[in-house]
Protein backbone atom coordinates (compact mmCIF):
# COMPACT_ATOMS: atom_id res chain seq x y z
CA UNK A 1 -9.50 -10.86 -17.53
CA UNK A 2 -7.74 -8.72 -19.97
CA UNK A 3 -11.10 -7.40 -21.57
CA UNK A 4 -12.65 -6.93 -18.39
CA UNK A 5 -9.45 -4.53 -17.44
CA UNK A 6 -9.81 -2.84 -20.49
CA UNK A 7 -13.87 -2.34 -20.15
CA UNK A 8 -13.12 -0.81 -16.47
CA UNK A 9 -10.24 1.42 -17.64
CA UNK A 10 -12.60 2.70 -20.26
CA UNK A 11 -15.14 2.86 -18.64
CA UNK A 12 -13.40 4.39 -15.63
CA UNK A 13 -11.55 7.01 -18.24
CA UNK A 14 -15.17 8.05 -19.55
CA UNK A 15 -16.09 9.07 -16.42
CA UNK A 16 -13.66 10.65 -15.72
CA UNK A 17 -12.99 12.59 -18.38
CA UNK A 18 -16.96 13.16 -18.72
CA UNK A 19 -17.40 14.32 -15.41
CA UNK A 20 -14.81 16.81 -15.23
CA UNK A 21 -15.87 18.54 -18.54
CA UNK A 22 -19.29 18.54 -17.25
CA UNK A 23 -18.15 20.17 -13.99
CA UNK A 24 -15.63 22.34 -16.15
CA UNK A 25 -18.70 23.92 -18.20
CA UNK A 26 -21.19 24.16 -15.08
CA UNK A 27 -18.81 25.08 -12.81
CA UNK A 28 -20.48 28.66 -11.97
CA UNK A 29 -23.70 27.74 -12.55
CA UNK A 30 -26.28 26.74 -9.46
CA UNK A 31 -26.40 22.81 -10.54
CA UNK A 32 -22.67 22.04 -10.31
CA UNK A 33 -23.19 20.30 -6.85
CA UNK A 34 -25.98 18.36 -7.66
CA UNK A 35 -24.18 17.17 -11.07
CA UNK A 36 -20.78 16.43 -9.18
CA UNK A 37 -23.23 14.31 -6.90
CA UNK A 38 -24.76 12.69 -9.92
CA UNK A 39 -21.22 11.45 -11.27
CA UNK A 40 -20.31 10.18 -8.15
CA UNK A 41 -23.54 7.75 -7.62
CA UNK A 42 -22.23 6.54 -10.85
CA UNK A 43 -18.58 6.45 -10.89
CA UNK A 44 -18.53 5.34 -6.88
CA UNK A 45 -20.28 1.90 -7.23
CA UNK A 46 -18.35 1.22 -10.61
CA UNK A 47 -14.83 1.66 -8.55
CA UNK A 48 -16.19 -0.32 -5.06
CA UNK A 49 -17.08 -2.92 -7.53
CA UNK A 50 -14.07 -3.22 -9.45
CA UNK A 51 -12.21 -2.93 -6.53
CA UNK A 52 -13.75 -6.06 -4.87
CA UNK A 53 -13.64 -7.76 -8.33
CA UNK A 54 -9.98 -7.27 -8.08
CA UNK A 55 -8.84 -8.30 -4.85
CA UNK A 56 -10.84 -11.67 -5.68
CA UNK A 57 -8.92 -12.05 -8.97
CA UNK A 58 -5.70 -12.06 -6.41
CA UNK A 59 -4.58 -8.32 -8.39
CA UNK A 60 -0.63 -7.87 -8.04
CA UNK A 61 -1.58 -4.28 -6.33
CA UNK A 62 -3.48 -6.24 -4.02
CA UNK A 63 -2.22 -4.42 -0.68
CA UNK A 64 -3.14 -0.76 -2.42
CA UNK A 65 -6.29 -1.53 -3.29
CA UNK A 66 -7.17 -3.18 0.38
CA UNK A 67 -6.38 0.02 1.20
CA UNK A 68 -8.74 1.86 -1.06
CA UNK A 69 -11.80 -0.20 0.25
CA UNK A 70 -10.66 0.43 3.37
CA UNK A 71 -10.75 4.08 3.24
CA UNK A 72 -13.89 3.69 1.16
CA UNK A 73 -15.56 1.81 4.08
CA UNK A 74 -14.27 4.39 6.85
CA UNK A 75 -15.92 6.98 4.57
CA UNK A 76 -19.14 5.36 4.37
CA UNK A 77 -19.09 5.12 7.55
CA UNK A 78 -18.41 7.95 8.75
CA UNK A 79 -21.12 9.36 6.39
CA UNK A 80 -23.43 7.05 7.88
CA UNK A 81 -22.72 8.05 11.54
CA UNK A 82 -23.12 11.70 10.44
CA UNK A 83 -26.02 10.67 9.18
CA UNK A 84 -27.49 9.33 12.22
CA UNK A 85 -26.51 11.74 14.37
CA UNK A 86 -27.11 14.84 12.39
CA UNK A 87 -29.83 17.07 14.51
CA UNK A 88 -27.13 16.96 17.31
CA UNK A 89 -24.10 18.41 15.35
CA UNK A 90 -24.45 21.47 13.80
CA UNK A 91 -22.00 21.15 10.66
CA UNK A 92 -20.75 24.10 8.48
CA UNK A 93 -22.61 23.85 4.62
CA UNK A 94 -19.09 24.26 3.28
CA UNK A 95 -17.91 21.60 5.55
CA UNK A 96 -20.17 19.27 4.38
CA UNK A 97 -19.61 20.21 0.65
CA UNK A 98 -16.10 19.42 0.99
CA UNK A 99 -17.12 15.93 2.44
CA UNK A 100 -19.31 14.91 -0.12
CA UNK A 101 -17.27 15.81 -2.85
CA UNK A 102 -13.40 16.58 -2.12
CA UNK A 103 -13.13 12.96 0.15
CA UNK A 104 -14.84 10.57 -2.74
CA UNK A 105 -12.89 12.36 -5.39
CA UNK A 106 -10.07 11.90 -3.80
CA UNK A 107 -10.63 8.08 -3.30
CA UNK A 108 -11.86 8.18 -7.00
CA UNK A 109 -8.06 9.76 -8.68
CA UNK A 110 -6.61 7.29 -5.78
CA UNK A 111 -8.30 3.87 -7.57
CA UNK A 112 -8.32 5.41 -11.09
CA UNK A 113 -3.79 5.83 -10.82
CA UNK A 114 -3.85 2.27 -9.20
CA UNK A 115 -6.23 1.12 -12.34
CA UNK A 116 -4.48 3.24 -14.55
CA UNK A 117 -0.63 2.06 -13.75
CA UNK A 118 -1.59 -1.76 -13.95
CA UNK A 119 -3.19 -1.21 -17.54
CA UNK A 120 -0.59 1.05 -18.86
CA UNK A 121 2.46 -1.31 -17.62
CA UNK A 122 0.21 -4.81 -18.83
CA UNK A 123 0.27 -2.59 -22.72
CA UNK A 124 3.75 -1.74 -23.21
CA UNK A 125 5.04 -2.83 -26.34
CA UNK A 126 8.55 -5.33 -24.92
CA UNK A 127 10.87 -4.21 -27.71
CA UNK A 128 14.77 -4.81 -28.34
CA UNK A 129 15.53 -1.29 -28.42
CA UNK A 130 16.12 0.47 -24.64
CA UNK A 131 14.90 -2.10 -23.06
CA UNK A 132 15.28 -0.66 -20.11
CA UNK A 133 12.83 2.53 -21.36
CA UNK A 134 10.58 -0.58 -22.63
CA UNK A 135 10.64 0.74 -25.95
């Protein structure tokens, strides 16, 4: 379990990292939206799964990340409805920019602190000196 925490933080870190450099340099150019988008179909399944992967592992954050796929699954849903029902509500382009990428971002830093706190505390070193600093 301890290299497949490491492999998502990574991973997780990568993409991260990646995808805000890439939105960083293309920022004012037309394809930013369309790359943001790109990141996300890869970075969203890799969280949903890793989030399911932990709650069956019985995770110690277990009530945080029940709330992440819950949150998850209202946005999906709520995607899907608006997806249904689209020719009868008229929605703003900047509206539905926001929603694609603010919301999932959002969700994305949300999982990534909860991933990131539970490596970070599993790595520090358990020294004599400050213990209380855990140096």
């Amino acid at each position: 379990m301890k290299y497949l925490k490491f492999i998502d933080f990574a991973m997780q870190s990568l993409l991260m990292a990646g995808g805000l450099v890439a939105v960083g340099l293309t920022l004012f150019s037309p394809g930013w939206f369309i790359l943001i988008l790109y990141l996300q179909m890869v970075l969203g399944p890799w969280q949903i799964t890793s989030a399911l992967i932990l709650l069956l592992t019985r995770h110690p954050q277990r009530q945080a990340i029940v709330y992440y796929v819950l949150a998850t699954t209202v946005y999906l849903l709520i995607g899907w409805g608006w997806s249904l029902f689209m020719d009868d509500f008229t929605v703003h382009r900047i509206v539905l920019m926001a929603y694609l990428t603010v919301i999932p971002w959002g969700l994305a830093f949300y999982y990534y602190r909860l991933l990131s706190i539970d490596y970070i505390r599993g790595h520090r070193p358990a020294g004599t000196f400050l213990r209380h600093l855990q140096f």
